[in-house]
C-alpha atoms as a PDB file:
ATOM      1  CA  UNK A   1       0.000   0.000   0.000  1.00  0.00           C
ATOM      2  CA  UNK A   2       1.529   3.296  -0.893  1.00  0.00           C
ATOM      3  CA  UNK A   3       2.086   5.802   1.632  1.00  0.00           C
ATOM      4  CA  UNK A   4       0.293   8.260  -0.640  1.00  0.00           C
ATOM      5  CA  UNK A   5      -2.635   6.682  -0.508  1.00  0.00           C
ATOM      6  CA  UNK A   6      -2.006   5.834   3.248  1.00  0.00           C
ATOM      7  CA  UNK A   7      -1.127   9.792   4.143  1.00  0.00           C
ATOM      8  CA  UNK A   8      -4.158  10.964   2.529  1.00  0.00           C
ATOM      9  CA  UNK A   9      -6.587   9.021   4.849  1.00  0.00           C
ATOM     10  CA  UNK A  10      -8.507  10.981   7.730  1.00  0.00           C
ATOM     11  CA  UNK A  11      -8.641   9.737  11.331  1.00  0.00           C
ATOM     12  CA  UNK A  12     -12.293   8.775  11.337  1.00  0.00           C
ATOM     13  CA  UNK A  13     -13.937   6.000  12.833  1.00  0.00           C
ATOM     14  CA  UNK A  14     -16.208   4.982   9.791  1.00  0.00           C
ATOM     15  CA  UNK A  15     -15.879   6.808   6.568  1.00  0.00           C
ATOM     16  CA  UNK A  16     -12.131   5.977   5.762  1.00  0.00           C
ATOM     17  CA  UNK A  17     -10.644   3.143   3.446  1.00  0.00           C
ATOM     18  CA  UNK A  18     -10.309   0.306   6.062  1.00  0.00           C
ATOM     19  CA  UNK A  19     -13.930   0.568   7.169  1.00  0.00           C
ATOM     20  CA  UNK A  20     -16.655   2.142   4.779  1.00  0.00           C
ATOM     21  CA  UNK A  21     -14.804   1.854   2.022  1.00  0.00           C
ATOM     22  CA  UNK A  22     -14.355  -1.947   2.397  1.00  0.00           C
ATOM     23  CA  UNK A  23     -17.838  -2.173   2.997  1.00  0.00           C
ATOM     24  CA  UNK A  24     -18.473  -0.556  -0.593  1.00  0.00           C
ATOM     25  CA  UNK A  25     -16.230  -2.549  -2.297  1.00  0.00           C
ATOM     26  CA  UNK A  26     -17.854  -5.733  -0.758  1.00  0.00           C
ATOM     27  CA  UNK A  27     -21.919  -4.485  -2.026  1.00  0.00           C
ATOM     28  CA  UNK A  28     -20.505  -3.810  -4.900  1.00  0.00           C
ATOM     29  CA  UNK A  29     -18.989  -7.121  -5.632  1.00  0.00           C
ATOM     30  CA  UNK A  30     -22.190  -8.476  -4.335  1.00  0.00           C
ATOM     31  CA  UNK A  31     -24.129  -6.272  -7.470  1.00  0.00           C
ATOM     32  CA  UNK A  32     -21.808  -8.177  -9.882  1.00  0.00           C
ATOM     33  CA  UNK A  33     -22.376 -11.009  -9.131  1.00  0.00           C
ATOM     34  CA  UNK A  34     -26.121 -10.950  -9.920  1.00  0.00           C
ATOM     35  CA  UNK A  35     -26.595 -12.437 -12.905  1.00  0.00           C
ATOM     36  CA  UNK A  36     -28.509  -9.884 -15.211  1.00  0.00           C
ATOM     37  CA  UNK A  37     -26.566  -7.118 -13.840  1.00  0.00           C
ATOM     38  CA  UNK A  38     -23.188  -8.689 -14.618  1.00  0.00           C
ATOM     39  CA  UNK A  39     -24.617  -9.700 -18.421  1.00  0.00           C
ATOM     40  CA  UNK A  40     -26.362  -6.245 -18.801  1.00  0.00           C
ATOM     41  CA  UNK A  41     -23.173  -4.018 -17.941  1.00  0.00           C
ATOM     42  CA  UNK A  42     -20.723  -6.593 -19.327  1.00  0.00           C
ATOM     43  CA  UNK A  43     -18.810  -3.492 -21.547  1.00  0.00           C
ATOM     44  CA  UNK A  44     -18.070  -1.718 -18.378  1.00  0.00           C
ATOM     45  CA  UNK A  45     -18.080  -4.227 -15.557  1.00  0.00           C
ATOM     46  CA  UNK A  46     -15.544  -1.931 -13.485  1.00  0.00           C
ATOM     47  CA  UNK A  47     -18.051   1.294 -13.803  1.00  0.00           C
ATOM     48  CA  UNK A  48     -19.960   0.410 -10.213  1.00  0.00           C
ATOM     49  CA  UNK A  49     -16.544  -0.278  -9.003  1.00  0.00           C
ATOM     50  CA  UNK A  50     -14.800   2.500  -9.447  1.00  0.00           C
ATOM     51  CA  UNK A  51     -15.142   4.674  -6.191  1.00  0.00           C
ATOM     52  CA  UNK A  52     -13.228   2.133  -4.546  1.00  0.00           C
ATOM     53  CA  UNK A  53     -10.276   4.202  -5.034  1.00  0.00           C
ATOM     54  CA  UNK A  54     -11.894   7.085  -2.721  1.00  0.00           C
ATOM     55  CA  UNK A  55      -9.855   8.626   0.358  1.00  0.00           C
ATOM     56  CA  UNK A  56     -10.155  11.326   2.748  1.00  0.00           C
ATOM     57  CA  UNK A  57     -13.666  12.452   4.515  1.00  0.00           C
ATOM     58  CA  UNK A  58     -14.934  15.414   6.743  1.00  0.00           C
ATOM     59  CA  UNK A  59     -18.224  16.166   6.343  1.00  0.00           C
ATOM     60  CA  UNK A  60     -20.404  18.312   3.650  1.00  0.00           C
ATOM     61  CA  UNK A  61     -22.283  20.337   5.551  1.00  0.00           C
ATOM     62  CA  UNK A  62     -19.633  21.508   8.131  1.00  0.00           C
ATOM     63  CA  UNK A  63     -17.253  22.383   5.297  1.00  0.00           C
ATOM     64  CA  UNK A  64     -19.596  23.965   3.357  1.00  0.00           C
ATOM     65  CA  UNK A  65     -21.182  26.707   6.386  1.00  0.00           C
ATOM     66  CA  UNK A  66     -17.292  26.825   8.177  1.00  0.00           C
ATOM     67  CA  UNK A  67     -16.374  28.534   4.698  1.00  0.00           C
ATOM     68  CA  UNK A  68     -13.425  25.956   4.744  1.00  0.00           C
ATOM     69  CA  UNK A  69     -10.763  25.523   2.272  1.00  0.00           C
ATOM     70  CA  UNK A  70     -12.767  22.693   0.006  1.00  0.00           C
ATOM     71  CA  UNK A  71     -16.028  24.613   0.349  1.00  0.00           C
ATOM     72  CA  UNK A  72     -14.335  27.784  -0.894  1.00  0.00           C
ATOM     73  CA  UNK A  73     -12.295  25.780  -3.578  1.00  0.00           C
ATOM     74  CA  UNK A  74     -15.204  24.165  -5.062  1.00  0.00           C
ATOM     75  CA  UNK A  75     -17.796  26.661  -4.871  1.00  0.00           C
ATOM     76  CA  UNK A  76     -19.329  24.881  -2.393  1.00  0.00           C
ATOM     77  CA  UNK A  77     -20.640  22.456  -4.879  1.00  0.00           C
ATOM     78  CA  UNK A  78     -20.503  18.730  -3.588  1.00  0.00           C
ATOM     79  CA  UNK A  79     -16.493  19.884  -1.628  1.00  0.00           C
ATOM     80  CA  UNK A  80     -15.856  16.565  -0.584  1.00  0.00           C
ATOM     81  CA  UNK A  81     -16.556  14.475  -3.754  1.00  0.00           C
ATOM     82  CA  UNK A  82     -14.927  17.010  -6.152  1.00  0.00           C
ATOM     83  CA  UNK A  83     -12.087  16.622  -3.825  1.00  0.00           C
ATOM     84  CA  UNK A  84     -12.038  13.089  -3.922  1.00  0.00           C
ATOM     85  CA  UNK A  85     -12.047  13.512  -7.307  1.00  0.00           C
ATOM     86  CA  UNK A  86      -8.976  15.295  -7.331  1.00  0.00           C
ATOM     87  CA  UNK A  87      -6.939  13.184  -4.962  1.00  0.00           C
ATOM     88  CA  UNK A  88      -7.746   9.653  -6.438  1.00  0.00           C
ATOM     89  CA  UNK A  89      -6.371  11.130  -9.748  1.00  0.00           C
ATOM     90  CA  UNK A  90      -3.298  12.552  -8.311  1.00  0.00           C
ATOM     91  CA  UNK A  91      -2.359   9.274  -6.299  1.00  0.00           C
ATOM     92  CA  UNK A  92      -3.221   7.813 -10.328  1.00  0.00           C
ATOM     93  CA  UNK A  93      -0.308   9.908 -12.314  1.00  0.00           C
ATOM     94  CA  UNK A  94       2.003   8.782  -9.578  1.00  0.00           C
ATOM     95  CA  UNK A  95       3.789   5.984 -12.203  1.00  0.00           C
ATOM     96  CA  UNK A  96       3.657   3.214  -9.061  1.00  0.00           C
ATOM     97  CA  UNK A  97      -0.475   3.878  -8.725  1.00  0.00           C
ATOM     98  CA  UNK A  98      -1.269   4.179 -12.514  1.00  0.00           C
ATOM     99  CA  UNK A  99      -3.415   1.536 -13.216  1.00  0.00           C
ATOM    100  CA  UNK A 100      -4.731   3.039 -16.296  1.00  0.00           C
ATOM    101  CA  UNK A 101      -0.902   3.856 -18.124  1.00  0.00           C
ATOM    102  CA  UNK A 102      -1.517   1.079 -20.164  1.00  0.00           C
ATOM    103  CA  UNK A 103      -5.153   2.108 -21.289  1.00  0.00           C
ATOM    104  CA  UNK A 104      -6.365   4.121 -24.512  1.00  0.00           C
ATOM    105  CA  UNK A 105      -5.748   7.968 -23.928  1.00  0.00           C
ATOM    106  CA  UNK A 106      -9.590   8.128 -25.719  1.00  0.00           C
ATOM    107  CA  UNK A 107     -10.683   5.155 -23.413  1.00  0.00           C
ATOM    108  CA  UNK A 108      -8.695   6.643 -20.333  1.00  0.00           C
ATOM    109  CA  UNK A 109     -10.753   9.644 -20.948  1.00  0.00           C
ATOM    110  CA  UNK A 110     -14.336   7.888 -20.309  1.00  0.00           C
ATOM    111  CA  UNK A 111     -13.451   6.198 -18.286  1.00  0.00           C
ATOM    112  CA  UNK A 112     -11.676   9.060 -15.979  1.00  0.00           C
ATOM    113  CA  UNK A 113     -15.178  10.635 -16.531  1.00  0.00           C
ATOM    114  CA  UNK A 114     -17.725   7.673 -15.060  1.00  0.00           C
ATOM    115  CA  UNK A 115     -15.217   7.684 -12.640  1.00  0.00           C
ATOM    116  CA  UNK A 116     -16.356  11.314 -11.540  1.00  0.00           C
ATOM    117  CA  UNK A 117     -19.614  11.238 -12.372  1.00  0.00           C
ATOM    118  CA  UNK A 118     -20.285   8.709  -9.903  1.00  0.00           C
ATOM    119  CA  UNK A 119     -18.075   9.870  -7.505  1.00  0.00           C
ATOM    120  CA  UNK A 120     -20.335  13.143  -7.615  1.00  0.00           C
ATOM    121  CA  UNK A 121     -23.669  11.116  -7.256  1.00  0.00           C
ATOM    122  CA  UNK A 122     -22.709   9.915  -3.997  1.00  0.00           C
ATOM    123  CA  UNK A 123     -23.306  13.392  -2.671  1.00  0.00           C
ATOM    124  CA  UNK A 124     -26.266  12.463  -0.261  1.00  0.00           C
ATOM    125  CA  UNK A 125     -27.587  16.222  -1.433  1.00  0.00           C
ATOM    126  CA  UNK A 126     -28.302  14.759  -5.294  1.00  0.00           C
ATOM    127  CA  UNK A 127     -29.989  12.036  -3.145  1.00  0.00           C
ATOM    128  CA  UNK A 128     -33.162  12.973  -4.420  1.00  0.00           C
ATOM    129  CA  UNK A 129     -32.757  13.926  -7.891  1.00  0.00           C
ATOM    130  CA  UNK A 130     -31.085  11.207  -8.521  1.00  0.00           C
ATOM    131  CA  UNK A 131     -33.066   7.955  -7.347  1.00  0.00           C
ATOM    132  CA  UNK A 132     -35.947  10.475  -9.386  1.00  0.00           C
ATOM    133  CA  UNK A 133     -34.219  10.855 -12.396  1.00  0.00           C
ATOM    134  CA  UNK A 134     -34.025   6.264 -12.363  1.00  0.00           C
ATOM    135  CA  UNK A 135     -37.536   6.179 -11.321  1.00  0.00           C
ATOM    136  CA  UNK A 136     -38.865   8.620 -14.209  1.00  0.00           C
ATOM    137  CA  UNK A 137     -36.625   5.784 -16.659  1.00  0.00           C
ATOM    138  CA  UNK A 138     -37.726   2.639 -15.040  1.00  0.00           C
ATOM    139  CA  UNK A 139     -40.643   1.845 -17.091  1.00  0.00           C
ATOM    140  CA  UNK A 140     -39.158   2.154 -20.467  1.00  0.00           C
ATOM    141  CA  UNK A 141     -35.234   1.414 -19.055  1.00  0.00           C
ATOM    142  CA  UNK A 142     -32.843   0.230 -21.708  1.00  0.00           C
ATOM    143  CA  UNK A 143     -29.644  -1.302 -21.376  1.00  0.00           C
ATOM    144  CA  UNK A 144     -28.174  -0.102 -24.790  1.00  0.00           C
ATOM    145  CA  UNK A 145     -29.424   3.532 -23.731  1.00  0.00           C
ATOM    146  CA  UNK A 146     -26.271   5.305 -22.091  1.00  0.00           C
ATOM    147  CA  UNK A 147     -27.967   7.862 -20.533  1.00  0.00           C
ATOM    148  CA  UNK A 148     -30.185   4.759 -18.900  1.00  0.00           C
ATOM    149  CA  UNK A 149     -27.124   2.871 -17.516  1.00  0.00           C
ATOM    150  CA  UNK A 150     -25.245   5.734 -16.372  1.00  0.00           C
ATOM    151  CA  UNK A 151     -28.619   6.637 -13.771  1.00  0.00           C
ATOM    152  CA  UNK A 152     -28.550   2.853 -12.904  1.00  0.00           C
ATOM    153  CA  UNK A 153     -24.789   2.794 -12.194  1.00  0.00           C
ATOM    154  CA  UNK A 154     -25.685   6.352  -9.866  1.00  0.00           C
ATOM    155  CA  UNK A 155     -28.411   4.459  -7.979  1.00  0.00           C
ATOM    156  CA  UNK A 156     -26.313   1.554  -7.697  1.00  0.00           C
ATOM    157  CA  UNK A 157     -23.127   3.440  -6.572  1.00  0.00           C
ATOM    158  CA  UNK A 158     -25.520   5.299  -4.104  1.00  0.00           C
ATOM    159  CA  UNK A 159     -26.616   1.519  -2.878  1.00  0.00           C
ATOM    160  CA  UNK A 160     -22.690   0.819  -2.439  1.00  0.00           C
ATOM    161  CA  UNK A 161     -21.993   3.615  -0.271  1.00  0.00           C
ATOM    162  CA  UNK A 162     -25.214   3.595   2.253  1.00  0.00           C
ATOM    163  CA  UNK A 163     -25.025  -0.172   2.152  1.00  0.00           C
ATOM    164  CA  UNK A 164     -24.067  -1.075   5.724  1.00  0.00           C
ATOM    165  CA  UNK A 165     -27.368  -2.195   6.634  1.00  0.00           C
ATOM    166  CA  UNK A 166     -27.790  -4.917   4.363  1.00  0.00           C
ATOM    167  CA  UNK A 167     -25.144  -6.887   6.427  1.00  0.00           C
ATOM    168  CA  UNK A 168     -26.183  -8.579   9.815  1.00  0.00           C
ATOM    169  CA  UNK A 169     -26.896  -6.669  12.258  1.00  0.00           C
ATOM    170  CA  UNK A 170     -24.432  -8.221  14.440  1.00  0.00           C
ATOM    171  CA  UNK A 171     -21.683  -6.704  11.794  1.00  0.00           C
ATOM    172  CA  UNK A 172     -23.333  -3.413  10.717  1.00  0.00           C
ATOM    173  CA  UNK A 173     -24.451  -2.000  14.243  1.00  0.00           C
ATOM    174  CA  UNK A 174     -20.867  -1.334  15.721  1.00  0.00           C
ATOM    175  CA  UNK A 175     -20.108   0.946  12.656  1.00  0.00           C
ATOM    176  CA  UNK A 176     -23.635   2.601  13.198  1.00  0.00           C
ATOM    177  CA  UNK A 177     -21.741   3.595  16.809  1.00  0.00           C
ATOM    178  CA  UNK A 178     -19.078   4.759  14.722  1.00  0.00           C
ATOM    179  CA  UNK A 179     -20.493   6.767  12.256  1.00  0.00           C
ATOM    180  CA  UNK A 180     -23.116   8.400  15.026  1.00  0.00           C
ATOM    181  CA  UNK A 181     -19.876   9.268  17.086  1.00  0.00           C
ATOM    182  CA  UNK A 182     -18.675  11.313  14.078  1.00  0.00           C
ATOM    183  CA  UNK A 183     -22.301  12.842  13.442  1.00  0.00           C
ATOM    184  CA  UNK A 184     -21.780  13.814  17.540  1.00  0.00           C
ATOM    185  CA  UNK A 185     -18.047  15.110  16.972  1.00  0.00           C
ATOM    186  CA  UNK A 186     -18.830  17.024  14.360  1.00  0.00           C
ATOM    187  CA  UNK A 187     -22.316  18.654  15.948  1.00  0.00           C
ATOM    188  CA  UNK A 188     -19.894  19.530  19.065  1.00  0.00           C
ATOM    189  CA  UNK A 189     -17.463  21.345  16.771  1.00  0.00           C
ATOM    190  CA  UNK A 190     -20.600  23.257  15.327  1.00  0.00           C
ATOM    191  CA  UNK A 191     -21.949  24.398  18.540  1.00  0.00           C
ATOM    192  CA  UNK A 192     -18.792  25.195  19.650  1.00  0.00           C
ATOM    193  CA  UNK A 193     -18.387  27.592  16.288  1.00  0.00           C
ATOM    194  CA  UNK A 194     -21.952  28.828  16.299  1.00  0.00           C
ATOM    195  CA  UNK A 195     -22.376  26.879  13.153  1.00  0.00           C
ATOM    196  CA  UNK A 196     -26.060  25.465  12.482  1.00  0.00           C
ATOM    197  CA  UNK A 197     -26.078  21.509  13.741  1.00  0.00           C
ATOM    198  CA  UNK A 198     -28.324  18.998  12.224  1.00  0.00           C
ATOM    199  CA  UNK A 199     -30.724  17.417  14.504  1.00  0.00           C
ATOM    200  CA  UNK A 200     -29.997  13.777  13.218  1.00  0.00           C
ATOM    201  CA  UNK A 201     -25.949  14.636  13.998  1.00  0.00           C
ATOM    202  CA  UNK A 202     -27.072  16.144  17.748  1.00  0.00           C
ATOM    203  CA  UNK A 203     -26.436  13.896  20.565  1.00  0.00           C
ATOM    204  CA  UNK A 204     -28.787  15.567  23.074  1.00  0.00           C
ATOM    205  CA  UNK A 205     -31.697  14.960  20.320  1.00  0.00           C
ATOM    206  CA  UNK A 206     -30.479  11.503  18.481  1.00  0.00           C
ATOM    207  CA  UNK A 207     -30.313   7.737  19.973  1.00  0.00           C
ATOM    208  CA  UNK A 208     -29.003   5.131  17.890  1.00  0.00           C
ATOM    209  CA  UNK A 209     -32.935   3.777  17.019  1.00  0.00           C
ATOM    210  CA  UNK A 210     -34.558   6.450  15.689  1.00  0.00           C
ATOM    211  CA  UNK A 211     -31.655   7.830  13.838  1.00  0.00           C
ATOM    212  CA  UNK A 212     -31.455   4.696  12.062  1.00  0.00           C
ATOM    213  CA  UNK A 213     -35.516   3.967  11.704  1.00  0.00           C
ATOM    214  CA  UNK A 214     -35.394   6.873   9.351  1.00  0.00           C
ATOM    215  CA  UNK A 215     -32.691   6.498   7.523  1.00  0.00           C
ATOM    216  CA  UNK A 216     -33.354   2.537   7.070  1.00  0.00           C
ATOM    217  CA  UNK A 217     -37.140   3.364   5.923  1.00  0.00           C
ATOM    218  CA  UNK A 218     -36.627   6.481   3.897  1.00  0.00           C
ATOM    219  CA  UNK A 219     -33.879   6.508   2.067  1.00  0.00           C
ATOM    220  CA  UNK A 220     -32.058   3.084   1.871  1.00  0.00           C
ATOM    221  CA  UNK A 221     -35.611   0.579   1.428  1.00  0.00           C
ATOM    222  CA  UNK A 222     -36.747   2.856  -1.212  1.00  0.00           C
ATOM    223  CA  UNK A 223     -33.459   3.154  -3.043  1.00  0.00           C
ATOM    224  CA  UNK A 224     -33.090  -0.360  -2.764  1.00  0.00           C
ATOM    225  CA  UNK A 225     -36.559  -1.443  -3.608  1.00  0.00           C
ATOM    226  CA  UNK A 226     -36.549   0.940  -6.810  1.00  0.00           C
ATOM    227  CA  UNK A 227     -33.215  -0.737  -7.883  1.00  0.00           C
ATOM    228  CA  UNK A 228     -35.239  -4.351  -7.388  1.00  0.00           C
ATOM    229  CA  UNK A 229     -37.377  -3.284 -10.222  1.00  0.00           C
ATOM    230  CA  UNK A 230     -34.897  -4.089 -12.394  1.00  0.00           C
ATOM    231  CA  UNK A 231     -33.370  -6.950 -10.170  1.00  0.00           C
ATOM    232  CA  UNK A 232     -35.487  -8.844  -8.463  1.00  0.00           C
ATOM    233  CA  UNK A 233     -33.108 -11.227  -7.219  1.00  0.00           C
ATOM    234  CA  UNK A 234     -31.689  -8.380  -4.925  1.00  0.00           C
ATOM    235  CA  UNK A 235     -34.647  -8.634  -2.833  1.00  0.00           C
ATOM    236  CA  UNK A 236     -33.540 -11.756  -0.835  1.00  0.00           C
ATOM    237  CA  UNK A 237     -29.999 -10.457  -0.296  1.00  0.00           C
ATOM    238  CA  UNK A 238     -30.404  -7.055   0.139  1.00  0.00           C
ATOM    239  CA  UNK A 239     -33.815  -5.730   0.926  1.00  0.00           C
ATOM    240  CA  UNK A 240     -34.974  -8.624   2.874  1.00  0.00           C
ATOM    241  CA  UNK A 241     -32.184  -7.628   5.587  1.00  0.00           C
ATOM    242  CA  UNK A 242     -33.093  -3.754   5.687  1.00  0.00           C
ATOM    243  CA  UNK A 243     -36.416  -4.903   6.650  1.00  0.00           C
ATOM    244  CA  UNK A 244     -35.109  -7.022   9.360  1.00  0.00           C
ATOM    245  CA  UNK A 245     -32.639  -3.902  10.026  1.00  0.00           C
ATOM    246  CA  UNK A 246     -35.644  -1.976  10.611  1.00  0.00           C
ATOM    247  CA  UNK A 247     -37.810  -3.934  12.329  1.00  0.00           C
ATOM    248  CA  UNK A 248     -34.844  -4.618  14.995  1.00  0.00           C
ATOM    249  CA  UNK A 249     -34.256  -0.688  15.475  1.00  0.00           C
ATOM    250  CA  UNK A 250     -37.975  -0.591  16.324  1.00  0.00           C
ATOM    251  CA  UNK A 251     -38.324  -3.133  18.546  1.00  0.00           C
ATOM    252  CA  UNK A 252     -35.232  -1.134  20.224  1.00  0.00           C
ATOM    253  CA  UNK A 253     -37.159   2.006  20.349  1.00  0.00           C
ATOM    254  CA  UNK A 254     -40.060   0.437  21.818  1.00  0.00           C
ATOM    255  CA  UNK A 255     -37.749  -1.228  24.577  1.00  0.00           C
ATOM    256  CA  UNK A 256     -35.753   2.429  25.045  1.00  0.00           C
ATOM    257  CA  UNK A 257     -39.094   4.250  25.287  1.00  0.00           C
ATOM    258  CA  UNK A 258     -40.518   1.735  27.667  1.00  0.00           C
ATOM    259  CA  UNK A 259     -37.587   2.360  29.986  1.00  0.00           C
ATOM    260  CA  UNK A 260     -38.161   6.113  29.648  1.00  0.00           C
ATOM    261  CA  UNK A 261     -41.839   5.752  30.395  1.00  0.00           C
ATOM    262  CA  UNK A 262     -40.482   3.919  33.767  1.00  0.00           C
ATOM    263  CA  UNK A 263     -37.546   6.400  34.319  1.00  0.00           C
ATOM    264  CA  UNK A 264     -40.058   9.024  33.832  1.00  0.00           C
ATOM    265  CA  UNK A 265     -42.984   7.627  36.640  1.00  0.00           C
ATOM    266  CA  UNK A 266     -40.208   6.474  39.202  1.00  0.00           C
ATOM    267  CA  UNK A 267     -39.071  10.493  38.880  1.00  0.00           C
ATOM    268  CA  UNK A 268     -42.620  11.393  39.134  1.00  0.00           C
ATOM    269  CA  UNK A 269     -42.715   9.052  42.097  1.00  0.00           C
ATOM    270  CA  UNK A 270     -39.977  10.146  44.131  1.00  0.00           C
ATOM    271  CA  UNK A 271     -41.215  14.028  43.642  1.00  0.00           C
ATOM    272  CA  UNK A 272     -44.648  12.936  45.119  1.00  0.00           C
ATOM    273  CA  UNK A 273     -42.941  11.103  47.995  1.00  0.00           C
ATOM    274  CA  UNK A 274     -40.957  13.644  48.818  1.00  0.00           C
ATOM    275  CA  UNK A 275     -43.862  16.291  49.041  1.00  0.00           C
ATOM    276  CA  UNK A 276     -46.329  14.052  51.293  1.00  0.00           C
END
């Protein structure tokens, strides 16, 4: 491993190369080996693959209303991703990382471009617009239509990158902690700033349950259910476990608000005792 690559990781506990991106890499393997995908994309079998190469990671939001360095660099358009962008094809002209110096300079060129275009859909603020943009094509898709497999290879990308709750939950949940510890770091360094925080990244307003009920039922099974359409094989192997994801962080909200119900009358309690 090169220590360019190795120097230009972040200390984060989830999104850096030896955690989320290895979870990536794994869904995505896991999309080529279904069948009709893998037959379907055969030309460009590396295109869902390709983001595998991505590196360093604060977050969006706080770059883009700290004014920092990326935000101000990129116009404040998707920082992070354009940045990625950047690094993965610097660590690439380095002659020991070029993987593509043996490639077509015309084929080099597309494919340096799907690389960024789906680098840039991974933006979670083109979340919308893009899972749209597939839906509006679903009913008429075709696989010889670029434009077609380009939005499929965005949604499927976005699938990749959001994916860790299609594994067990006994191997997903400890990088939940993870990745809610960096939602809490980064909402401390707001407040501490004055900067706006996100309720979902607050830790005085956020528990592990209902930050993940939301996130499991509106935005990964819909993603993931819209990309069964076209693959309905997926549904055992992918969807199937976000529903069991989400039915597990319920039951756990039910338990925590039980206990807070109790915490709650034993206070009440205690006050009532103490005024007799």
């Amino acid at each position: 491993m090169s220590c360019e690559t190795s120097s230009a990781w972040r200390e984060f506990r989830y999104e850096n190369i030896p955690t989320e991106q290895i979870v990536l890499i794994r869904l995505c393997l896991s999309f080529m080996q279904v069948r009709t995908l893998s037959e379907k994309l055969h030309e460009n079998p590396l295109s869902s693959l390709l983001k595998s190469i991505l590196l360093c990671l604060p977050f969006i939001r706080y770059q883009i209303n700290a004014r920092t360095e990326l935000a101000v660099r990129y116009n404040d358009i998707s920082p992070l991703e354009n940045h990625h962008c950047a690094v993965a094809f610097q660590i690439l002209s380095l002659p020991e990382c070029n993987i593509f110096a043996n490639v077509d300079p015309e084929a080099f060129k597309k494919i340096r471009q799907a690389i960024i275009t789906l680098i840039l859909a991974t933006d979670m603020a083109r979340h919308g617009e893009i899972l749209e943009g597939f839906k509006q094509k679903l009913d008429n898709f075709d696989f010889t239509n670029e434009e077609h497999v380009m939005c499929l290879q965005k949604v499927l990308i976005k699938c990749c990158d959001i994916s860790n709750e299609v594994r067990p939950t006994e191997v997903a949940e400890p990088w939940v902690d993870c990745l809610l510890e960096e939602y809490f770091m980064q909402s401390d360094r707001e407040k501490s700033e004055g900067l706006p925080v996100a309720p979902f990244m607050d830790r005085d307003k956020v528990t592990k349950p209902t930050a993940q009920i939301g996130f499991i039922k509106f935005v990964l099974i819909p993603m993931f259910e819209t990309a069964m359409k076209l693959f309905p094989q997926i549904e055992e192997i992918m969807v199937q476990p976000l529903r069991d994801s989400r039915d597990h962080y319920e039951e756990l909200k039910q338990l925590e608000d039980s206990m807070t119900e109790e915490s709650s009358f034993m206070s009440r309690l205690k006050k009532d005792l103490k005024s007799e």
